[in-house]
C-alpha atoms as a PDB file:
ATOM      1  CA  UNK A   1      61.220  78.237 108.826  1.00  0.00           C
ATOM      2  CA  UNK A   2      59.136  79.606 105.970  1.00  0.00           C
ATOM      3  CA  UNK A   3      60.149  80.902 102.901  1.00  0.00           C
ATOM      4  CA  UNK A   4      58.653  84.110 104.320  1.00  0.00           C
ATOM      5  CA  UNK A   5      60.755  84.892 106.899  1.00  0.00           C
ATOM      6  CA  UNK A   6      63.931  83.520 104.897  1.00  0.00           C
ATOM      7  CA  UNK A   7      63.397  86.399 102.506  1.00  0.00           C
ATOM      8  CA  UNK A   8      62.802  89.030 105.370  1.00  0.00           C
ATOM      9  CA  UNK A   9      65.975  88.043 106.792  1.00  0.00           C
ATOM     10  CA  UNK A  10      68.072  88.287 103.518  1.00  0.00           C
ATOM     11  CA  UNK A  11      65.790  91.820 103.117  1.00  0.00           C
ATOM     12  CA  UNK A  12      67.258  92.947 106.669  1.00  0.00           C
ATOM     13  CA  UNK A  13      70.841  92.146 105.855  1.00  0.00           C
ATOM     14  CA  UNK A  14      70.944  93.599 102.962  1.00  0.00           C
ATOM     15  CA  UNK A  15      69.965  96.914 104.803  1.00  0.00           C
ATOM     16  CA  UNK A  16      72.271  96.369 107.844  1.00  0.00           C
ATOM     17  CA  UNK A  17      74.941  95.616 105.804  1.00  0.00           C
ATOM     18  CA  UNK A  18      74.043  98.695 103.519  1.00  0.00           C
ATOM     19  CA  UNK A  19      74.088 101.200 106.629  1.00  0.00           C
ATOM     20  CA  UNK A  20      77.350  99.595 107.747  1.00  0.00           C
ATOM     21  CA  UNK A  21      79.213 100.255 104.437  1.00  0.00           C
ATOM     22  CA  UNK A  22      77.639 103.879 104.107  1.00  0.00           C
ATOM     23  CA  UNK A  23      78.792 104.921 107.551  1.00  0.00           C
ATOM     24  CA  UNK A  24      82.154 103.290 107.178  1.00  0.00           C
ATOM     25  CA  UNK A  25      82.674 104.645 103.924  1.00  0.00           C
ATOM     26  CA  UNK A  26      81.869 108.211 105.274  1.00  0.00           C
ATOM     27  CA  UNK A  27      83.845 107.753 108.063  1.00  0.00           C
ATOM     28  CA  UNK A  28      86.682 107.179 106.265  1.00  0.00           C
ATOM     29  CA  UNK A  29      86.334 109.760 103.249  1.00  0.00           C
ATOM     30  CA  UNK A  30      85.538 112.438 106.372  1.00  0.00           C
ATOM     31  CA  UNK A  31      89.113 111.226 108.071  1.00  0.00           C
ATOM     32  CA  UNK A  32      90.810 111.585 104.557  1.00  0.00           C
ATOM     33  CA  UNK A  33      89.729 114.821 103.608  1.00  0.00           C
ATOM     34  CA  UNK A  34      90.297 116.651 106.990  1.00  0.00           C
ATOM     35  CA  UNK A  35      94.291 115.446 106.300  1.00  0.00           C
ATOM     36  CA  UNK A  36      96.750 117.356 103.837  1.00  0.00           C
ATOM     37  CA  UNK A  37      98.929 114.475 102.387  1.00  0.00           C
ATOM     38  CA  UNK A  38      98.097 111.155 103.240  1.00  0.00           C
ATOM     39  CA  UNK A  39     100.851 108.646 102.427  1.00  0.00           C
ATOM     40  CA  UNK A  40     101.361 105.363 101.581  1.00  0.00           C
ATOM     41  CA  UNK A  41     103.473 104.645 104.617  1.00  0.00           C
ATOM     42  CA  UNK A  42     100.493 106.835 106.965  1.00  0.00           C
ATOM     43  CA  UNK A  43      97.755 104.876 105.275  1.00  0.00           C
ATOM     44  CA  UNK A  44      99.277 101.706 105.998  1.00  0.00           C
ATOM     45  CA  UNK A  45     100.167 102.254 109.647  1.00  0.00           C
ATOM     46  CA  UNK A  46      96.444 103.561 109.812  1.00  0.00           C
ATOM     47  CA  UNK A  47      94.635 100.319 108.528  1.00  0.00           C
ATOM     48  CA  UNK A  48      97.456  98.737 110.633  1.00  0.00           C
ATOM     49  CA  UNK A  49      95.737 100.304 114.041  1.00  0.00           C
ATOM     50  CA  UNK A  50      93.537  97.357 115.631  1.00  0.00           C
ATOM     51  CA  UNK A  51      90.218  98.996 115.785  1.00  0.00           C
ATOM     52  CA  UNK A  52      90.332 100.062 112.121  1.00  0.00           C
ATOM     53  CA  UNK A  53      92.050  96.816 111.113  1.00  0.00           C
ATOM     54  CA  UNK A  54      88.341  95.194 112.676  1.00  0.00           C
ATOM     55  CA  UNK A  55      86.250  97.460 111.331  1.00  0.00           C
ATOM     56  CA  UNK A  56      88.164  97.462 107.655  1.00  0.00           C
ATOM     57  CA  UNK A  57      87.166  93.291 107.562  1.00  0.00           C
ATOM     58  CA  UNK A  58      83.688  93.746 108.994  1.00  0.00           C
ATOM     59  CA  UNK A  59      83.332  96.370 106.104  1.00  0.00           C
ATOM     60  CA  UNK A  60      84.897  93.754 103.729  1.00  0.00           C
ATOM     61  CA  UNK A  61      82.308  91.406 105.194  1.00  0.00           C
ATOM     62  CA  UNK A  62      79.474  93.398 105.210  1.00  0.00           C
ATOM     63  CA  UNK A  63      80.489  93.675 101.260  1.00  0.00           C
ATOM     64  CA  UNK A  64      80.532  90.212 100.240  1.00  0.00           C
ATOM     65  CA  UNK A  65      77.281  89.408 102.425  1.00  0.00           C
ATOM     66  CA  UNK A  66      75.379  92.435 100.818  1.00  0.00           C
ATOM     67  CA  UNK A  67      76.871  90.978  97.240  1.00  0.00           C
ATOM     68  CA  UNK A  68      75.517  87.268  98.239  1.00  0.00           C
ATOM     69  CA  UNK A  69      72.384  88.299  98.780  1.00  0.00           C
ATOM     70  CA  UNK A  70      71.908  90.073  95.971  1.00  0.00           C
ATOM     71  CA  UNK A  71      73.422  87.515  93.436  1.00  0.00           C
ATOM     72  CA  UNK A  72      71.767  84.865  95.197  1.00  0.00           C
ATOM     73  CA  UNK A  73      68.633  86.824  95.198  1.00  0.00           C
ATOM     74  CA  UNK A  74      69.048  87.731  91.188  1.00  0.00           C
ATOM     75  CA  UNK A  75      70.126  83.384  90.350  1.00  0.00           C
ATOM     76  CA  UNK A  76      67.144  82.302  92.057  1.00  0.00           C
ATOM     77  CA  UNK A  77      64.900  84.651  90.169  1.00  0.00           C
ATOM     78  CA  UNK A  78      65.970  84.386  86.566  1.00  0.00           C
ATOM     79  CA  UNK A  79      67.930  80.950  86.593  1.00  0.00           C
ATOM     80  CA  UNK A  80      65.416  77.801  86.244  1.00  0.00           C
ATOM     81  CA  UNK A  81      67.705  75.542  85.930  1.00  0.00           C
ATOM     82  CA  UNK A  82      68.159  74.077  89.595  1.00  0.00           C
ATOM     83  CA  UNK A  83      71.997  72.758  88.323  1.00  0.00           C
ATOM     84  CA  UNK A  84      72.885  75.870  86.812  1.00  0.00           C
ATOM     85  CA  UNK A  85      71.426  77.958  89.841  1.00  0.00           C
ATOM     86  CA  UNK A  86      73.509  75.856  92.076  1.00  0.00           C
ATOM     87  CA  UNK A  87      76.704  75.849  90.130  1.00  0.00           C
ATOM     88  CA  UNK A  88      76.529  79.708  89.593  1.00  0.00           C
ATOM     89  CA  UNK A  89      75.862  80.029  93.290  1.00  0.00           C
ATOM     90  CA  UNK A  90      79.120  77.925  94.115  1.00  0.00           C
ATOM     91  CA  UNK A  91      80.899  79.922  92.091  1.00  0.00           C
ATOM     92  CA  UNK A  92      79.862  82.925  92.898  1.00  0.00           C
ATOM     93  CA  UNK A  93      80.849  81.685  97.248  1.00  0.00           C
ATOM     94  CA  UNK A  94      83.924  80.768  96.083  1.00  0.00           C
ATOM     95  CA  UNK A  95      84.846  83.935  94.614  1.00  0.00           C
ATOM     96  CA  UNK A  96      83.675  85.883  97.622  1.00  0.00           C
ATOM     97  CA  UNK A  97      85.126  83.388 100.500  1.00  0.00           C
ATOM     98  CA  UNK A  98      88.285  84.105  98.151  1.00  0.00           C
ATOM     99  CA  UNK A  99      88.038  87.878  98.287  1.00  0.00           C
ATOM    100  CA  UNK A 100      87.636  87.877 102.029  1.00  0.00           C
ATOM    101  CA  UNK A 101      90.482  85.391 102.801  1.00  0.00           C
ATOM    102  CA  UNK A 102      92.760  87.821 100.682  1.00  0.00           C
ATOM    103  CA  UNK A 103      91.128  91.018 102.108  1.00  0.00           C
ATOM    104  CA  UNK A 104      91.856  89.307 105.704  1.00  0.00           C
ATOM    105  CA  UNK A 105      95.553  88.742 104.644  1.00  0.00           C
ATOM    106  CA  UNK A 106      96.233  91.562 103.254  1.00  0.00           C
ATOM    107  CA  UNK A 107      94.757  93.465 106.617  1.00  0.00           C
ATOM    108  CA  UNK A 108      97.695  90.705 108.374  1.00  0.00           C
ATOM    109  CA  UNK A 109     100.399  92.014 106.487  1.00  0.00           C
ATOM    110  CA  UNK A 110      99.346  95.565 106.667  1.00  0.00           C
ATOM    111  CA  UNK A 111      99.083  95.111 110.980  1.00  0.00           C
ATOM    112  CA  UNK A 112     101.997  93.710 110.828  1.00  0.00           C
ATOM    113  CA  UNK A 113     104.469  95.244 109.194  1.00  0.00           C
ATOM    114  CA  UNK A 114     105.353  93.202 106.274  1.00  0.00           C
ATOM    115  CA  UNK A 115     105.736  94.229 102.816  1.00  0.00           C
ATOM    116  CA  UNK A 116     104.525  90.965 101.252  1.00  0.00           C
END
Protein backbone atom coordinates (compact mmCIF):
# COMPACT_ATOMS: atom_id res chain seq x y z
CA UNK A 1 0.00 0.00 0.00
CA UNK A 2 1.38 3.49 -0.55
CA UNK A 3 2.02 6.02 1.76
CA UNK A 4 -0.75 7.80 -0.17
CA UNK A 5 -3.53 5.95 0.55
CA UNK A 6 -2.26 5.24 4.27
CA UNK A 7 -2.73 8.93 4.91
CA UNK A 8 -6.23 9.08 3.12
CA UNK A 9 -7.33 6.41 5.29
CA UNK A 10 -6.13 7.99 8.65
CA UNK A 11 -7.78 11.43 6.84
CA UNK A 12 -11.22 9.41 6.56
CA UNK A 13 -11.21 8.18 10.11
CA UNK A 14 -10.53 11.01 11.53
CA UNK A 15 -13.78 12.41 9.87
CA UNK A 16 -15.95 9.30 10.54
CA UNK A 17 -14.95 9.20 13.84
CA UNK A 18 -15.52 13.08 14.11
CA UNK A 19 -19.27 12.77 12.78
CA UNK A 20 -19.77 9.84 15.16
CA UNK A 21 -18.78 11.81 18.33
CA UNK A 22 -20.74 15.03 17.12
CA UNK A 23 -23.97 13.13 16.61
CA UNK A 24 -23.56 11.11 19.75
CA UNK A 25 -22.70 13.97 21.71
CA UNK A 26 -25.89 15.81 20.43
CA UNK A 27 -27.87 13.02 20.92
CA UNK A 28 -27.19 12.83 24.26
CA UNK A 29 -27.12 16.66 25.34
CA UNK A 30 -30.75 16.75 23.26
CA UNK A 31 -31.99 13.61 25.66
CA UNK A 32 -30.60 15.55 28.77
CA UNK A 33 -32.05 18.74 28.28
CA UNK A 34 -35.64 17.62 27.28
CA UNK A 35 -35.53 15.89 31.14
CA UNK A 36 -36.15 17.96 34.47
CA UNK A 37 -33.82 16.19 37.03
CA UNK A 38 -31.67 13.65 35.86
CA UNK A 39 -30.17 11.52 38.65
CA UNK A 40 -27.40 9.65 39.44
CA UNK A 41 -29.38 6.49 39.94
CA UNK A 42 -31.52 7.47 36.25
CA UNK A 43 -28.23 8.15 34.55
CA UNK A 44 -26.82 5.00 35.53
CA UNK A 45 -29.73 2.72 34.69
CA UNK A 46 -29.67 4.76 31.31
CA UNK A 47 -25.97 3.99 30.23
CA UNK A 48 -26.96 0.59 31.77
CA UNK A 49 -29.68 0.04 28.72
CA UNK A 50 -27.84 -2.26 26.00
CA UNK A 51 -28.14 -0.11 22.99
CA UNK A 52 -26.70 2.94 24.77
CA UNK A 53 -24.23 0.80 26.71
CA UNK A 54 -22.89 -0.07 22.67
CA UNK A 55 -23.09 3.06 21.45
CA UNK A 56 -21.40 4.79 24.82
CA UNK A 57 -18.00 2.33 23.91
CA UNK A 58 -18.17 2.90 20.17
CA UNK A 59 -18.20 6.68 21.19
CA UNK A 60 -15.31 5.90 23.63
CA UNK A 61 -13.71 4.22 20.63
CA UNK A 62 -14.33 6.53 18.12
CA UNK A 63 -12.41 8.93 20.81
CA UNK A 64 -9.27 7.21 21.27
CA UNK A 65 -9.04 6.34 17.37
CA UNK A 66 -9.69 10.10 16.44
CA UNK A 67 -6.88 10.91 19.37
CA UNK A 68 -4.38 8.18 17.66
CA UNK A 69 -4.53 9.60 14.64
CA UNK A 70 -3.95 12.79 15.51
CA UNK A 71 -0.98 12.17 17.97
CA UNK A 72 0.37 9.78 15.66
CA UNK A 73 -0.12 12.18 12.89
CA UNK A 74 1.56 15.25 15.09
CA UNK A 75 4.92 12.45 16.37
CA UNK A 76 5.56 11.62 12.92
CA UNK A 77 5.68 15.20 11.81
CA UNK A 78 7.76 16.99 14.39
CA UNK A 79 9.66 13.96 16.08
CA UNK A 80 12.93 12.88 13.95
CA UNK A 81 14.08 10.77 16.10
CA UNK A 82 12.76 7.24 14.83
CA UNK A 83 13.35 5.86 18.81
CA UNK A 84 11.74 8.67 20.33
CA UNK A 85 8.80 8.63 17.68
CA UNK A 86 8.33 5.04 18.50
CA UNK A 87 8.57 5.22 22.23
CA UNK A 88 6.14 8.26 22.37
CA UNK A 89 3.84 6.32 20.11
CA UNK A 90 3.88 3.24 22.61
CA UNK A 91 3.14 5.32 25.14
CA UNK A 92 0.76 7.20 23.89
CA UNK A 93 -1.30 3.20 22.79
CA UNK A 94 -0.84 2.29 26.05
CA UNK A 95 -2.53 5.09 27.57
CA UNK A 96 -5.44 4.88 25.20
CA UNK A 97 -5.83 0.82 25.15
CA UNK A 98 -5.86 1.76 29.04
CA UNK A 99 -8.62 4.33 28.81
CA UNK A 100 -10.80 2.05 26.76
CA UNK A 101 -10.31 -1.11 28.92
CA UNK A 102 -11.47 1.15 31.94
CA UNK A 103 -14.19 2.97 29.88
CA UNK A 104 -15.37 -0.78 28.88
CA UNK A 105 -15.41 -1.73 32.65
CA UNK A 106 -16.82 0.87 33.92
CA UNK A 107 -19.83 0.50 31.11
CA UNK A 108 -19.78 -3.52 32.90
CA UNK A 109 -20.39 -2.32 36.18
CA UNK A 110 -22.77 0.35 35.21
CA UNK A 111 -25.01 -2.66 33.02
CA UNK A 112 -24.77 -4.51 35.67
CA UNK A 113 -25.63 -3.24 38.63
CA UNK A 114 -22.61 -3.05 40.71
CA UNK A 115 -21.35 -0.24 42.63
CA UNK A 116 -17.65 -1.05 42.22
Amino acid sequence: MSRAAQGLRAWLLQRFTAIYLALYLVSVFSYGAVRDSFSYSEWRSWLGQPGMGVTTALFALAVLLHVWVGIRDVLIDYIHAVWLRLLLMAVTALVLLTSLLWTVRALTLAAIGSID
